[in-house]
Protein backbone atom coordinates (compact mmCIF):
# COMPACT_ATOMS: atom_id res chain seq x y z
CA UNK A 1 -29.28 -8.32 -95.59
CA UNK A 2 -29.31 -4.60 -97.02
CA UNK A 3 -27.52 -3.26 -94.51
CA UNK A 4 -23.89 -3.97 -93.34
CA UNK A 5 -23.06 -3.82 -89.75
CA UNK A 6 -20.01 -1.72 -88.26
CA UNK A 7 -18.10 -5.31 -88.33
CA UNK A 8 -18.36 -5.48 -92.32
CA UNK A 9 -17.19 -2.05 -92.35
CA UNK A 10 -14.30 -2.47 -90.23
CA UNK A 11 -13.21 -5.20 -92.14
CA UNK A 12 -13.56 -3.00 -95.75
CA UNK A 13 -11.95 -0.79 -94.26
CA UNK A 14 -8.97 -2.96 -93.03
CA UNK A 15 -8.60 -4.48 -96.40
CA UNK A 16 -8.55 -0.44 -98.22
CA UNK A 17 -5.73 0.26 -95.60
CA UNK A 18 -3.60 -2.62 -96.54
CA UNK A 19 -4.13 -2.64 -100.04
CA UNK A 20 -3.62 0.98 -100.57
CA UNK A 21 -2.10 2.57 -97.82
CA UNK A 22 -0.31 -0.03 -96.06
CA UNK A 23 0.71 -2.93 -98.11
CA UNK A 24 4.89 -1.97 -97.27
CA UNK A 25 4.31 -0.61 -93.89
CA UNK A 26 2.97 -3.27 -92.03
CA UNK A 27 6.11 -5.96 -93.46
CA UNK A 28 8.54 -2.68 -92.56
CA UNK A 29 7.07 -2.02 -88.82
CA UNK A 30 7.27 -5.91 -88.44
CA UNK A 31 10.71 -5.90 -89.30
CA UNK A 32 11.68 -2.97 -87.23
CA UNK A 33 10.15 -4.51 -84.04
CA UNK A 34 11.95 -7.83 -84.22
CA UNK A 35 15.49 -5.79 -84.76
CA UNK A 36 14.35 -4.13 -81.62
CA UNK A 37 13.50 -7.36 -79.28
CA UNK A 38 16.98 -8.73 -80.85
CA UNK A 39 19.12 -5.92 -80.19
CA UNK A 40 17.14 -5.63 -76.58
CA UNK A 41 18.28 -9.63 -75.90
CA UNK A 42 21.42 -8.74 -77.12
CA UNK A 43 21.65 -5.79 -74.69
CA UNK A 44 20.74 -8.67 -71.74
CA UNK A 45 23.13 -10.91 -72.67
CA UNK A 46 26.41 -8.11 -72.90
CA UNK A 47 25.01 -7.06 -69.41
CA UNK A 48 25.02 -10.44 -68.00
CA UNK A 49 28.77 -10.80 -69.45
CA UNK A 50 29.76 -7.66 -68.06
CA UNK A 51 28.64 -8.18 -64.70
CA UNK A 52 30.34 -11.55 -64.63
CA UNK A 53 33.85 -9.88 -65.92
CA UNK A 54 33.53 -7.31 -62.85
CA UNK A 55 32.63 -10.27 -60.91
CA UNK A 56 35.50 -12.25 -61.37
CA UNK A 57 37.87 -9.34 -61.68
CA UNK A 58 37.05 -7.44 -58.59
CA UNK A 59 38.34 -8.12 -55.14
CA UNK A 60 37.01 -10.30 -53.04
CA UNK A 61 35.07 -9.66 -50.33
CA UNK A 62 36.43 -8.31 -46.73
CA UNK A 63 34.53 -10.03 -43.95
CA UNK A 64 33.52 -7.76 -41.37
CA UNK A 65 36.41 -7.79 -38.72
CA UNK A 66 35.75 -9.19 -35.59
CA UNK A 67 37.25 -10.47 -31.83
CA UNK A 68 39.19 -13.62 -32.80
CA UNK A 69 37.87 -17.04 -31.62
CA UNK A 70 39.19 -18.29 -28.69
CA UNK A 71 39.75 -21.89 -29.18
CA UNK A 72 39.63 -24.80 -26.79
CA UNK A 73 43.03 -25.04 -25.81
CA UNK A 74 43.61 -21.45 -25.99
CA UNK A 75 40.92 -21.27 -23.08
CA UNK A 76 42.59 -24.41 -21.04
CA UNK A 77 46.22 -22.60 -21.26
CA UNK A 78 44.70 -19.48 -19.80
CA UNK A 79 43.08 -20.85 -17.59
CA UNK A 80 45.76 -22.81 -16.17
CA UNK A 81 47.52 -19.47 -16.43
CA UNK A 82 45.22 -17.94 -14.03
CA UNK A 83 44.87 -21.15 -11.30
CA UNK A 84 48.97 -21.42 -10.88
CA UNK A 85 49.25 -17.46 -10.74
CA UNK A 86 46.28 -18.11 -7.83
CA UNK A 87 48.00 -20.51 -6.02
């Protein structure tokens, strides 16, 4: 019990920090950190908005053209085309 152990010390020496050196700083980086993780939310959410406004005000998308569908009765009319041109 004569001796302290590099935990006890630690712990003095914590306690001299705060008390002495520290007693403003650790309330003031505390404070600075949660203005930072609010203005970094804040910086999420105007992104989200923004990319919603160019969402909705940009043009919408062009399909990639292609040959047009032939339908069912497009295919019946030619080929009754083609059988009385035959015959």
């Amino acid at each position: 019990m004569g001796t302290f152990s590099v935990w006890h010390w630690l712990i003095v020496l914590v306690v001299v920090l705060v008390l002495f050196g520290g007693g403003g700083k650790i309330p003031k980086l505390m404070r600075d950190m949660g203005q930072g993780v609010n203005a970094f939310k804040k910086g999420l959410k105007e992104e989200d908005k923004d990319k919603a406004k160019a969402e909705a005000t940009s043009e919408p998308k062009k399909v990639a053209e292609s040959e047009p569908v032939e339908t069912t009765a497009a295919r019946v009319a030619e080929k009754e085309k083609d059988a009385a041109a035959s015959s």
